[in-house]
Structure formats: structure tokens, C-alpha cells
Protein backbone atom coordinates (compact mmCIF):
# COMPACT_ATOMS: atom_id res chain seq x y z
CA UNK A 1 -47.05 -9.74 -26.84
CA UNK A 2 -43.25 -9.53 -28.18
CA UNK A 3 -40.38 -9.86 -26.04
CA UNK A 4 -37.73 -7.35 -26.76
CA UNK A 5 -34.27 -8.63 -27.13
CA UNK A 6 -32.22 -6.06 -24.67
CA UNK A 7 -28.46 -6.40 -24.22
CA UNK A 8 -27.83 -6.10 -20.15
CA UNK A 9 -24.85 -4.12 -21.13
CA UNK A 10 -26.71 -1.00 -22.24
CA UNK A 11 -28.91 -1.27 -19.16
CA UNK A 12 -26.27 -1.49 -16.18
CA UNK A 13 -24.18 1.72 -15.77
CA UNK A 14 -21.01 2.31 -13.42
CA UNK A 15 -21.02 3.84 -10.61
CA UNK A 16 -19.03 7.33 -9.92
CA UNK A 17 -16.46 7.10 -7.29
CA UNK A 18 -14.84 9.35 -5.73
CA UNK A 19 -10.65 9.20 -5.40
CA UNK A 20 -8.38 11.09 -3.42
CA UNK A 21 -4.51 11.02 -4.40
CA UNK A 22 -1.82 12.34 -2.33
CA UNK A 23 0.89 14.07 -4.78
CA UNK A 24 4.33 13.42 -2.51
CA UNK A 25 7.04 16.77 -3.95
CA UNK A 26 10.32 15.66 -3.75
CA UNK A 27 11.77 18.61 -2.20
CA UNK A 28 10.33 21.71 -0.01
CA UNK A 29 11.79 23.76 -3.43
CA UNK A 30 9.04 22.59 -5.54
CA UNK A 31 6.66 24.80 -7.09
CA UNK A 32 3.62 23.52 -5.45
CA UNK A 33 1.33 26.13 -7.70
CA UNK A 34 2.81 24.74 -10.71
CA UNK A 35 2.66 21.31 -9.53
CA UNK A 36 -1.19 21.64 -8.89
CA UNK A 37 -1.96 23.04 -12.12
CA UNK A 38 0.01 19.81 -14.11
CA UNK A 39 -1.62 17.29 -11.84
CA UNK A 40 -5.28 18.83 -13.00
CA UNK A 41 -4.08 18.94 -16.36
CA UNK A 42 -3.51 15.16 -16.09
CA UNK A 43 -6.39 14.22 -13.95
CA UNK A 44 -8.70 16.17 -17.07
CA UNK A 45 -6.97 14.46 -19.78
CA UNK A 46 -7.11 11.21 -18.36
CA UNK A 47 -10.48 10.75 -17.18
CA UNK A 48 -12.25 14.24 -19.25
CA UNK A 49 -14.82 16.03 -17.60
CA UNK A 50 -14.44 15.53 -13.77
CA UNK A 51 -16.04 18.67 -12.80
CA UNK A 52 -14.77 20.03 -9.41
CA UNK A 53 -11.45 19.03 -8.08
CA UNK A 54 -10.32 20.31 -4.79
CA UNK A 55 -7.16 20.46 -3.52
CA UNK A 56 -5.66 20.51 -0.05
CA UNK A 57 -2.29 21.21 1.05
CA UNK A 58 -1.29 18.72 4.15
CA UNK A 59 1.88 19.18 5.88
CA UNK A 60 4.72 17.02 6.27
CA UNK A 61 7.90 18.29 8.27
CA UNK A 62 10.28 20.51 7.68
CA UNK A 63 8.31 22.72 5.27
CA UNK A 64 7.42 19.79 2.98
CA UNK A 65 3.65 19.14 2.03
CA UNK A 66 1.92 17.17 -0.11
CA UNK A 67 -0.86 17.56 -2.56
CA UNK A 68 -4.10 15.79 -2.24
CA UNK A 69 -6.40 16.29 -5.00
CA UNK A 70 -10.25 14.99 -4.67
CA UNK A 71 -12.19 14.40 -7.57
CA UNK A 72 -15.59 12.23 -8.77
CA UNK A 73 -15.11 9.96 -12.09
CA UNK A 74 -16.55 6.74 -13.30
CA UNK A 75 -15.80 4.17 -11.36
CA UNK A 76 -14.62 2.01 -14.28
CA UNK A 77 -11.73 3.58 -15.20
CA UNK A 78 -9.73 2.74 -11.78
CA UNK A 79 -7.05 4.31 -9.99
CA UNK A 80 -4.00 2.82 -10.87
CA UNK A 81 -3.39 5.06 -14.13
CA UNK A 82 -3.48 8.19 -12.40
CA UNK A 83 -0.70 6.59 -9.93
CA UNK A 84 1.56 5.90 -12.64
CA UNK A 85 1.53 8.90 -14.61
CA UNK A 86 2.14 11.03 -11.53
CA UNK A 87 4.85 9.06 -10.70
CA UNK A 88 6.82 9.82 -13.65
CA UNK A 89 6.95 13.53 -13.05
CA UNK A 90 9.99 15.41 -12.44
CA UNK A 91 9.62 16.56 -8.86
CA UNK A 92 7.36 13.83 -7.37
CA UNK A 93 8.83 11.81 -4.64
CA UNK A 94 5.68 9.82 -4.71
CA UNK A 95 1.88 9.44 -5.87
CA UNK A 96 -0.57 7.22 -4.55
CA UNK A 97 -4.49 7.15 -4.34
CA UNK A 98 -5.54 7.33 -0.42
CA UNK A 99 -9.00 6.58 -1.20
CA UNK A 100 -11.49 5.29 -3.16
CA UNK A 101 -15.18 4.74 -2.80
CA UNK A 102 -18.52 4.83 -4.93
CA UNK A 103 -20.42 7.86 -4.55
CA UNK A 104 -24.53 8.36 -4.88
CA UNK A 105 -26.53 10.09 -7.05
């Protein structure tokens, strides 16, 4: 009998998470439509192919709301990156990720 040498590495996979982020506009003018679409365009480019992502309009006062977009990637590639290129987009008072936990299956 031969023992196989097997790197751990290629065994152990990450998990999938799942990560809300709440897109803060910076003013009730803001094209939330067009906002939405850039946001998806960055969430695709940044972590690919993330299949679904929902969106859900949650209101503020005064006629603001904010954006929270739900999505499942690999858990490996984190949350902060999304935060910070949100961040730097005209119109965004604020992005942050609300929640983050490891999904099954």
C-alpha cells in the first residue's frame, strides 16, 4: 500500500457567505435606478459570478432611502472591498456591509 502525498489546500474549500450592504444616497435627488445598476456592476466585477442579487429599498426620512443589496460569494474574499469602492462614488453618503454570515449548501 502507497500513501498518497495530498496537499490539505486542494482538499478544504471556503465557505459561501452571504452579505448584505446598505448603499446610503447622499441626497433624496439621486437616481436610485441608476445607482442600483452601478452598485451591481461593481458587486459583478469584484467578486464575478454572484448569481442573484436582490435589492430592497428601505426608507429613511424625508424621502431618503437607502439601497441594500443581498448577494452569496465566497467567503474568502471579505467584505471590506466592496465598502470601499462604494464609498468613493459620487452620490453615496455612505456604504457599509450590515451583515455577513456563511451560508449551506
Amino acid at each position: 500500500m502507497y500513501a498518497q502525498n495530498v496537499d490539505l489546500r486542494d482538499l478544504i474549500k471556503m465557505a459561501m457567505a452571504m452579505l448584505v450592504v446598505k448603499v446610503m444616497p447622499d441626497n433624496v435627488e439621486v437616481d436610485l435606478a441608476k445607482l442600483k445598476e452601478d452598485v451591481e456592476k461593481t458587486i459583478t466585477e469584484i467578486y464575478g459570478d454572484v448569481g442573484e442579487i436582490r435589492t430592497e429599498e428601505e426608507p429613511i426620512a424625508f424621502g431618503l432611502k437607502a439601497l441594500n443589496f443581498t448577494f452569496i460569494m465566497d467567503e474568502s474574499l471579505g467584505g471590506d472591498i466592496i465598502e470601499e469602492k462604494l464609498n468613493g462614488f459620487e452620490n453615496v453618503a455612505s456604504a457599509k456591509v450590515i451583515d455577513f454570515r456563511r451560508t449551506l449548501g
